[in-house]
N, C-alpha and C. Protein backbone atom coordinates (compact mmCIF):
# COMPACT_ATOMS: atom_id res chain seq x y z
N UNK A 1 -61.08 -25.12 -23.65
CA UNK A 1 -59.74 -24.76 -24.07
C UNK A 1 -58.86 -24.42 -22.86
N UNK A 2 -59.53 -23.69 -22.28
CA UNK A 2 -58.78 -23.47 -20.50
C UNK A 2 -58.15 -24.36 -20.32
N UNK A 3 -58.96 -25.31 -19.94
CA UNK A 3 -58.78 -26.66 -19.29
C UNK A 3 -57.81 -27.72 -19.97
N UNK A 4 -57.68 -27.71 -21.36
CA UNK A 4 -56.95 -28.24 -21.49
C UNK A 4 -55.32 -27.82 -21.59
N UNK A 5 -55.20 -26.08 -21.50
CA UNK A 5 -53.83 -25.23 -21.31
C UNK A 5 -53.26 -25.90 -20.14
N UNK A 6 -54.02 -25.69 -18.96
CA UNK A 6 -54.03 -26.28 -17.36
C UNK A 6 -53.56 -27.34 -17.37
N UNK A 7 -53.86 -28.60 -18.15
CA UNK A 7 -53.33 -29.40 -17.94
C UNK A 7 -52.32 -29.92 -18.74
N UNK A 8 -52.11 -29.41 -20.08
CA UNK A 8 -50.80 -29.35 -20.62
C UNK A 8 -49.32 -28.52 -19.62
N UNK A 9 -49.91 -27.41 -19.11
CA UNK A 9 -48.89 -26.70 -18.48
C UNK A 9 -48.73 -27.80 -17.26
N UNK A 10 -49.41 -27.81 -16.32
CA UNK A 10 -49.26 -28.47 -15.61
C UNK A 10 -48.38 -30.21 -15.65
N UNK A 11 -48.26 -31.12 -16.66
CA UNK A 11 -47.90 -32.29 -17.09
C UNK A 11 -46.45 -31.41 -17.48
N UNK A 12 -46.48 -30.41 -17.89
CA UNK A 12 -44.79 -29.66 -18.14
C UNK A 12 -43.99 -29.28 -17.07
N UNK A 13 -44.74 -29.06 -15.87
CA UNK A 13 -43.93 -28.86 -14.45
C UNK A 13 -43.69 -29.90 -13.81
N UNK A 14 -45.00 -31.45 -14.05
CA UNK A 14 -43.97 -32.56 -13.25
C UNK A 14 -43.45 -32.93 -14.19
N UNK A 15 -43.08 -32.66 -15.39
CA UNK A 15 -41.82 -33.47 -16.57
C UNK A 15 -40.70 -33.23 -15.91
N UNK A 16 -40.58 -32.16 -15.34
CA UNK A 16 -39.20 -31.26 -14.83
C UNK A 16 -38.62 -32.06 -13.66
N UNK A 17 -37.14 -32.59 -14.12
CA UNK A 17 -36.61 -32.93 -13.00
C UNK A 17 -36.59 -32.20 -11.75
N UNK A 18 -36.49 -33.05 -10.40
CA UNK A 18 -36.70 -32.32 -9.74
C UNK A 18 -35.29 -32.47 -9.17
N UNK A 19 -34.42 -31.37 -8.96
CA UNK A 19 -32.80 -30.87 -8.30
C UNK A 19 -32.53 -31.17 -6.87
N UNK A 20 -31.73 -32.30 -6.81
CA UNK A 20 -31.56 -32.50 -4.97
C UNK A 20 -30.89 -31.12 -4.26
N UNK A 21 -31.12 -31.13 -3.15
CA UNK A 21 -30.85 -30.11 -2.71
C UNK A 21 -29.18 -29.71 -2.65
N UNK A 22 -28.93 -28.56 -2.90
CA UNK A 22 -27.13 -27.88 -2.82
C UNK A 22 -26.32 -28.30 -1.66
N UNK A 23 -27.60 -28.48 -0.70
CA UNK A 23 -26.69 -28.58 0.52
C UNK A 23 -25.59 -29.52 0.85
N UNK A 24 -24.91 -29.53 1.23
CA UNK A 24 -23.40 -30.68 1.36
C UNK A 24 -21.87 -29.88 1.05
N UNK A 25 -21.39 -31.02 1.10
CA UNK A 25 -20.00 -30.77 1.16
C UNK A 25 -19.25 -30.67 -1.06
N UNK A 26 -18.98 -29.53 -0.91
CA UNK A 26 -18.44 -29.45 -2.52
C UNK A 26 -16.63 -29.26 -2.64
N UNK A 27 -16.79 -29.63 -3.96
CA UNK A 27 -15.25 -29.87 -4.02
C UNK A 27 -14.59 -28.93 -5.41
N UNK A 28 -13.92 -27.76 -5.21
CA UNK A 28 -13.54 -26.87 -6.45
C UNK A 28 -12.85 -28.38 -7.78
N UNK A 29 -12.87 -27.30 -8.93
CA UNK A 29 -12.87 -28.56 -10.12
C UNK A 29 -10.95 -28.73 -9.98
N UNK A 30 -10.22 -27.81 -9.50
CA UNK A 30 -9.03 -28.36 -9.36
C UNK A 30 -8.57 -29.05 -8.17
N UNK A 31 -9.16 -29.50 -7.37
CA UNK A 31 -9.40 -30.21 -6.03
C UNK A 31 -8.74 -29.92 -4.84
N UNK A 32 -8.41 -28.74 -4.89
CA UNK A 32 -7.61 -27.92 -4.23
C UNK A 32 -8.36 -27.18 -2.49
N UNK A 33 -9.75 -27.53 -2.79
CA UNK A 33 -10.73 -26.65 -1.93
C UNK A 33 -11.49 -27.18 -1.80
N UNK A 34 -12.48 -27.51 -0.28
CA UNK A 34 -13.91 -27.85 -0.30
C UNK A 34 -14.78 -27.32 0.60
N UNK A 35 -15.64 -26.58 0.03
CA UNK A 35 -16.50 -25.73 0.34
C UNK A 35 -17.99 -26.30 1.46
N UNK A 36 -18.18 -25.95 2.68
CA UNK A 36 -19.71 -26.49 3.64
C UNK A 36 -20.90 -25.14 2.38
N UNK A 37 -21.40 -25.66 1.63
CA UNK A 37 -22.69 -25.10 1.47
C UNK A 37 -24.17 -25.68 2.18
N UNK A 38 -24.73 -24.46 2.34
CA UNK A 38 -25.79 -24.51 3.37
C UNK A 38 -26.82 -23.44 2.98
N UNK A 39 -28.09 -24.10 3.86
CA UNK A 39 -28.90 -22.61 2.68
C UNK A 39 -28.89 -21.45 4.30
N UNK A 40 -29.24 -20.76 4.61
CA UNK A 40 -28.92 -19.68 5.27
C UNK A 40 -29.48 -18.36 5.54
N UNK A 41 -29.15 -17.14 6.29
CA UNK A 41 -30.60 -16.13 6.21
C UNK A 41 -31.54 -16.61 6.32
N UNK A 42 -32.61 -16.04 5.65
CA UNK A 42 -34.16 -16.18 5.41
C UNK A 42 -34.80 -17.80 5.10
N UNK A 43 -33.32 -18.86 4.51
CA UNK A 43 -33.48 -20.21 4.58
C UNK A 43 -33.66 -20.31 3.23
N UNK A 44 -33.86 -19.42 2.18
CA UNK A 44 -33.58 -19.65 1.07
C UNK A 44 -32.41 -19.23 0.28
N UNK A 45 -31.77 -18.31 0.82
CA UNK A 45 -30.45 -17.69 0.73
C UNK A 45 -29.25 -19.38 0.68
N UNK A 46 -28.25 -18.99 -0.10
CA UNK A 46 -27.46 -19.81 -0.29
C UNK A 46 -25.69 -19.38 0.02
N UNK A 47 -25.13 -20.28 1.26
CA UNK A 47 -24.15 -19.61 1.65
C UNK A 47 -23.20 -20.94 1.38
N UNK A 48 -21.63 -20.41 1.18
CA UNK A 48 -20.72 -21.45 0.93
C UNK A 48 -19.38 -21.21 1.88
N UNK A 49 -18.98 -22.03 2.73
CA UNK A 49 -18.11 -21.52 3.76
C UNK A 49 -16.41 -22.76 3.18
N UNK A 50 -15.44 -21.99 3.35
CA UNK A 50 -14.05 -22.86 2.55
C UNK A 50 -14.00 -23.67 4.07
N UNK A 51 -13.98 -24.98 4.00
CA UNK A 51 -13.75 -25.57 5.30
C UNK A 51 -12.16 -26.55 4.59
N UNK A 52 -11.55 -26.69 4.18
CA UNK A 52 -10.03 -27.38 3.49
C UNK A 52 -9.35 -27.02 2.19
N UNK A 53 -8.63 -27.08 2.71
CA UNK A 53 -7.14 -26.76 1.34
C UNK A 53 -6.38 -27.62 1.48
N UNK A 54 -6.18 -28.12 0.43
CA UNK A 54 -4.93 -29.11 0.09
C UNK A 54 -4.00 -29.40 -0.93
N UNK A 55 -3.13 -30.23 -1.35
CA UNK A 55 -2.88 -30.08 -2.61
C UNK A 55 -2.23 -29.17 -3.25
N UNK A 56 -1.50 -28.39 -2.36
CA UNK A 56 -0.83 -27.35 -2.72
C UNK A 56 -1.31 -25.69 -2.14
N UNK A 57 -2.96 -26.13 -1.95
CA UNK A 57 -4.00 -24.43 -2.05
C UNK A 57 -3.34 -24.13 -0.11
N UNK A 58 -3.06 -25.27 0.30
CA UNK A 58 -2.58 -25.07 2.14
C UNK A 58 -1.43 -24.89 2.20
N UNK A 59 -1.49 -23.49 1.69
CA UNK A 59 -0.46 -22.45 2.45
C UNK A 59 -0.63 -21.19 3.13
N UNK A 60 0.76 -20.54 2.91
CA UNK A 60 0.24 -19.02 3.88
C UNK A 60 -0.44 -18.35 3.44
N UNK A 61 -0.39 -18.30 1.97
CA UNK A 61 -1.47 -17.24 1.74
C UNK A 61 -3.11 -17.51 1.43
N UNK A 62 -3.01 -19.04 1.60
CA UNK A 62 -4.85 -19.06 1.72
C UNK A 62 -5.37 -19.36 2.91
N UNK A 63 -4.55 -19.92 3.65
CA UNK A 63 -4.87 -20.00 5.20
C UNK A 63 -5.60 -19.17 5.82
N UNK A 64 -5.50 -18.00 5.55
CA UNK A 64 -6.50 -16.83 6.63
C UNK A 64 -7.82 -16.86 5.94
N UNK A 65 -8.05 -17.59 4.81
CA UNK A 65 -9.74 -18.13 3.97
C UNK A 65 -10.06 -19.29 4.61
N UNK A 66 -9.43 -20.00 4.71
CA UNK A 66 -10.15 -21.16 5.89
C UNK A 66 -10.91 -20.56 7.21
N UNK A 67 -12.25 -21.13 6.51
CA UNK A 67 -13.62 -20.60 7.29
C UNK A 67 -14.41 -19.60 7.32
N UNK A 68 -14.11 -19.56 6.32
CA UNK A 68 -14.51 -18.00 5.69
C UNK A 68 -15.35 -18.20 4.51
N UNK A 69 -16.83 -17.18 4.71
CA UNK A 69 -17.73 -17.38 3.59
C UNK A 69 -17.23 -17.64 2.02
N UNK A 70 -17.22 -17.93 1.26
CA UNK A 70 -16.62 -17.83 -0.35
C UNK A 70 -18.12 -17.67 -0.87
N UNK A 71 -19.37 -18.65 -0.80
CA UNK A 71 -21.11 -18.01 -1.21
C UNK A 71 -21.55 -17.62 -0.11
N UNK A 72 -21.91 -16.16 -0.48
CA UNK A 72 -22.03 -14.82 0.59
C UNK A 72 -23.63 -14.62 0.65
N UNK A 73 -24.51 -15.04 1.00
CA UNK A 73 -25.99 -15.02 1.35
C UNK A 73 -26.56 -14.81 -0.27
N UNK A 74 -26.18 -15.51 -1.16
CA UNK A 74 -26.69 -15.29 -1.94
C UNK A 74 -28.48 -15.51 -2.03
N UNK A 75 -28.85 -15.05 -3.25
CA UNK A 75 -31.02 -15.03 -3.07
C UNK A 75 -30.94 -15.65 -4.50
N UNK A 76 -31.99 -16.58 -4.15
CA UNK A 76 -32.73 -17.40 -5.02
C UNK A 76 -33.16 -16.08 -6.50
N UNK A 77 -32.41 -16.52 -7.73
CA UNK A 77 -33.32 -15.77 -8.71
C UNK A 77 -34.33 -16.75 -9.84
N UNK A 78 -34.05 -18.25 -9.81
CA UNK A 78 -34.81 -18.97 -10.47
C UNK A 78 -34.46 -20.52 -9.39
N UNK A 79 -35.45 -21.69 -10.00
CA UNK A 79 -35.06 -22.54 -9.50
C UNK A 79 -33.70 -22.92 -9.73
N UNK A 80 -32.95 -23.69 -8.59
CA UNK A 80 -31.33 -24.01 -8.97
C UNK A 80 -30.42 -22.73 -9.13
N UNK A 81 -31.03 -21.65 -8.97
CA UNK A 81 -29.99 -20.14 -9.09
C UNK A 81 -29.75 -19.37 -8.60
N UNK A 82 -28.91 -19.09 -7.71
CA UNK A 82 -28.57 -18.20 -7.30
C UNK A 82 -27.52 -17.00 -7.24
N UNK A 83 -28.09 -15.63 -7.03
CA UNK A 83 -27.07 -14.63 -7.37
C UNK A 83 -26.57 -14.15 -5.59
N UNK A 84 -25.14 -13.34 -5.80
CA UNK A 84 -25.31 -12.79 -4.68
C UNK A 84 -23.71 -12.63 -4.68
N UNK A 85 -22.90 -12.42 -3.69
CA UNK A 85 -20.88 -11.87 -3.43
C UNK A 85 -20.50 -13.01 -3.14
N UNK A 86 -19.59 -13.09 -4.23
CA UNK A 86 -18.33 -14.05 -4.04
C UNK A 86 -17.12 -14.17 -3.39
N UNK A 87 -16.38 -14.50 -2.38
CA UNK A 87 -15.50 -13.86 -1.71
C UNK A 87 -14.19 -14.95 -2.00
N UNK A 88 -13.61 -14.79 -2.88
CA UNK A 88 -12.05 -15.63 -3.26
C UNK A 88 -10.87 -15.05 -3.48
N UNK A 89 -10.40 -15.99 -2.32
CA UNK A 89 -9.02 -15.57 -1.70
C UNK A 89 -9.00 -13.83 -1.70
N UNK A 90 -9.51 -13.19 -0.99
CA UNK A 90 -9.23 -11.39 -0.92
C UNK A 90 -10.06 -10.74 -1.57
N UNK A 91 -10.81 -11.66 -3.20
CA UNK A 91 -11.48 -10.37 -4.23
C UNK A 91 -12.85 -10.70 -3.94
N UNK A 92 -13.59 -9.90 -3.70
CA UNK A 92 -15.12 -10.17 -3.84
C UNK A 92 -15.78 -9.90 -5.40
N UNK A 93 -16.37 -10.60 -5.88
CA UNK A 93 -17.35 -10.21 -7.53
C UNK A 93 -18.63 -11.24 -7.13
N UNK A 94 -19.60 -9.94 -7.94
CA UNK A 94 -20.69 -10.29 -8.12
C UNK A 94 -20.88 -12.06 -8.76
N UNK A 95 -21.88 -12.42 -8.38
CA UNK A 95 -21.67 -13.78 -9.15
C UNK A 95 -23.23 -14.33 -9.11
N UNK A 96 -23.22 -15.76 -9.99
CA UNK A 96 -24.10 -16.41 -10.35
C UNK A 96 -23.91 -17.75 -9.98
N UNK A 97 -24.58 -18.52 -9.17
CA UNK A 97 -24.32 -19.75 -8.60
C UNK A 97 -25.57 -20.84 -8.82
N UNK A 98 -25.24 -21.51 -10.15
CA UNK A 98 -26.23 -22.37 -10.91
C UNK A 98 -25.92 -23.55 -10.16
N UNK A 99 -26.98 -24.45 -9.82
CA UNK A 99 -26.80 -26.15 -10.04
C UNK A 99 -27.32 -26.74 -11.17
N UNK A 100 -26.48 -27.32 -11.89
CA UNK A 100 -26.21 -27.85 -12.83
C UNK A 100 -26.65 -29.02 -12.95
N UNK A 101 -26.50 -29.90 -11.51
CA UNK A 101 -26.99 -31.34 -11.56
C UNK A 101 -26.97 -31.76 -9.67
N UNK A 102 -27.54 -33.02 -9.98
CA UNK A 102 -27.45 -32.99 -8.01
C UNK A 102 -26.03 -33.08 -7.75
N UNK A 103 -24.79 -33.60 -8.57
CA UNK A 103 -23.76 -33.33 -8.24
C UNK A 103 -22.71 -32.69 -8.99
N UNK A 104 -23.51 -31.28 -9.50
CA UNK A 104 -21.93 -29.82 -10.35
C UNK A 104 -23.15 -28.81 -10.19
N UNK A 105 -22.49 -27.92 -9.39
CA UNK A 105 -22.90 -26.61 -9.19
C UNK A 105 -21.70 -25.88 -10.44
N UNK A 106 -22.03 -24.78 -11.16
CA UNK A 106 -21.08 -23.87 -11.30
C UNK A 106 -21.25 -22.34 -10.96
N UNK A 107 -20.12 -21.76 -10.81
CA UNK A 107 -19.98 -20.54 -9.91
C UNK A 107 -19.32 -19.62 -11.10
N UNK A 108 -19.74 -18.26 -11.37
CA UNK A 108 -19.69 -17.43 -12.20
C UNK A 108 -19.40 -15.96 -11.56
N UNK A 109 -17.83 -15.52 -11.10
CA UNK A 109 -17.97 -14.12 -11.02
C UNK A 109 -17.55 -13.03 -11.89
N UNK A 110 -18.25 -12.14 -11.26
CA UNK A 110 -17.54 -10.88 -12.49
C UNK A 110 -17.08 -9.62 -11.54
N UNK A 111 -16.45 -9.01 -12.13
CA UNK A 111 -15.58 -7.74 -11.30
C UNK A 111 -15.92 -7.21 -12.03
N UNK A 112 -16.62 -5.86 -11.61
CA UNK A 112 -16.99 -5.00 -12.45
C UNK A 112 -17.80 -4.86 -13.82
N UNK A 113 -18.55 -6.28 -13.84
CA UNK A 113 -19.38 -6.47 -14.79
C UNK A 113 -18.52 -7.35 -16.10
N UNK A 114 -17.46 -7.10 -16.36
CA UNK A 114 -16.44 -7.20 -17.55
C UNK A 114 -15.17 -8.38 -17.46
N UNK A 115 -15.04 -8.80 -16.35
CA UNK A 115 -13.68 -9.87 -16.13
C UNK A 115 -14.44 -10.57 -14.88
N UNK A 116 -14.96 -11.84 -16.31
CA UNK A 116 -15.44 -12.95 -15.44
C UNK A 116 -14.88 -14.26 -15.51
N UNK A 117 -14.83 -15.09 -14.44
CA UNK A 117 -14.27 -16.25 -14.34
C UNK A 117 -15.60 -17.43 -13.99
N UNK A 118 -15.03 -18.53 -14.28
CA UNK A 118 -16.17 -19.57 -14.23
C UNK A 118 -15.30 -21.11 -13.74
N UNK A 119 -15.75 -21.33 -12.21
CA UNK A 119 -15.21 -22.29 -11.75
C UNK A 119 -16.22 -23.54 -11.56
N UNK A 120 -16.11 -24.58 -11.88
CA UNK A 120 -17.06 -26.02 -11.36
C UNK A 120 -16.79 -26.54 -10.48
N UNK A 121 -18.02 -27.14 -8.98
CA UNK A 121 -17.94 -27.82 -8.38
C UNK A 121 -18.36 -29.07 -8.61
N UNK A 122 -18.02 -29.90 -7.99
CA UNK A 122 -18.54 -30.96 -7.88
C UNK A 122 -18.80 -31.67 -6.16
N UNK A 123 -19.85 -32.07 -5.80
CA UNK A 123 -20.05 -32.90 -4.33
C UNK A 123 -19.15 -33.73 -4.16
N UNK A 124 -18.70 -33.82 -3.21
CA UNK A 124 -17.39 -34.64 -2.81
C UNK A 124 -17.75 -35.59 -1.36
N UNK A 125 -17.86 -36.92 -1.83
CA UNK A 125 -18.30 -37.83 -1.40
C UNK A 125 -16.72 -38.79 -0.82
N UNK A 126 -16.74 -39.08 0.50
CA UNK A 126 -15.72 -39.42 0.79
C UNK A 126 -15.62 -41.13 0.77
């Protein structure tokens, strides 16, 4: 009976797609922003740095965010998940940073537990 749990469980972990990696260049869902994610720290940590604005987002007041972390060392809490500080335009919130697919991450913060927002990326392939 062991033996056959073992290998039922086991035939259930390679069923599981396996998630290309986060790393690359992402693009916010109003196309306004595109983010260098990279994994970082300890190498499992997941960091997202604003490298362009366009489209309207390149002006004075987002300009001083160009180059600047936006995924803040976040830590692995499941496969594809990561938690950790969000840093947009001035507000920092806690957040949740799922991949969704090899190309839509979505990003989940909350302020204070209670006023959360939910933005989609997508990889941006030139």
């Amino acid at each position: 009976m062991r033996k056959a749990v073992f290998v039922v469980g086991a035939v259930a972990l390679l069923a599981q797609p396996v998630m290309a990696s986060p790393i690359g260049i992402w693009e916010i869902e109003m196309r306004d922003s595109r983010y260098n994610v990279e994994m970082c720290g300890d190498g499992t940590q997941l960091c997202g740095t604003l490298i362009w604005l366009g489209n309207g987002a390149d002006n004075a007041e987002n300009l001083p965010y160009l180059n600047t972390l936006m995924i803040d060392h976040a830590s692995p809490v499941a496969p594809g998940q990561w938690k950790g500080d969000l840093h947009i335009y001035g507000q920092t919130a806690g957040g949740t940073i799922t991949q969704a697919s090899e190309d839509q991450i979505t990003l989940q913060g909350c302020v204070l537990g209670i006023i959360c927002k939910t933005y989609q990326m997508y990889r941006y392939v030139e």
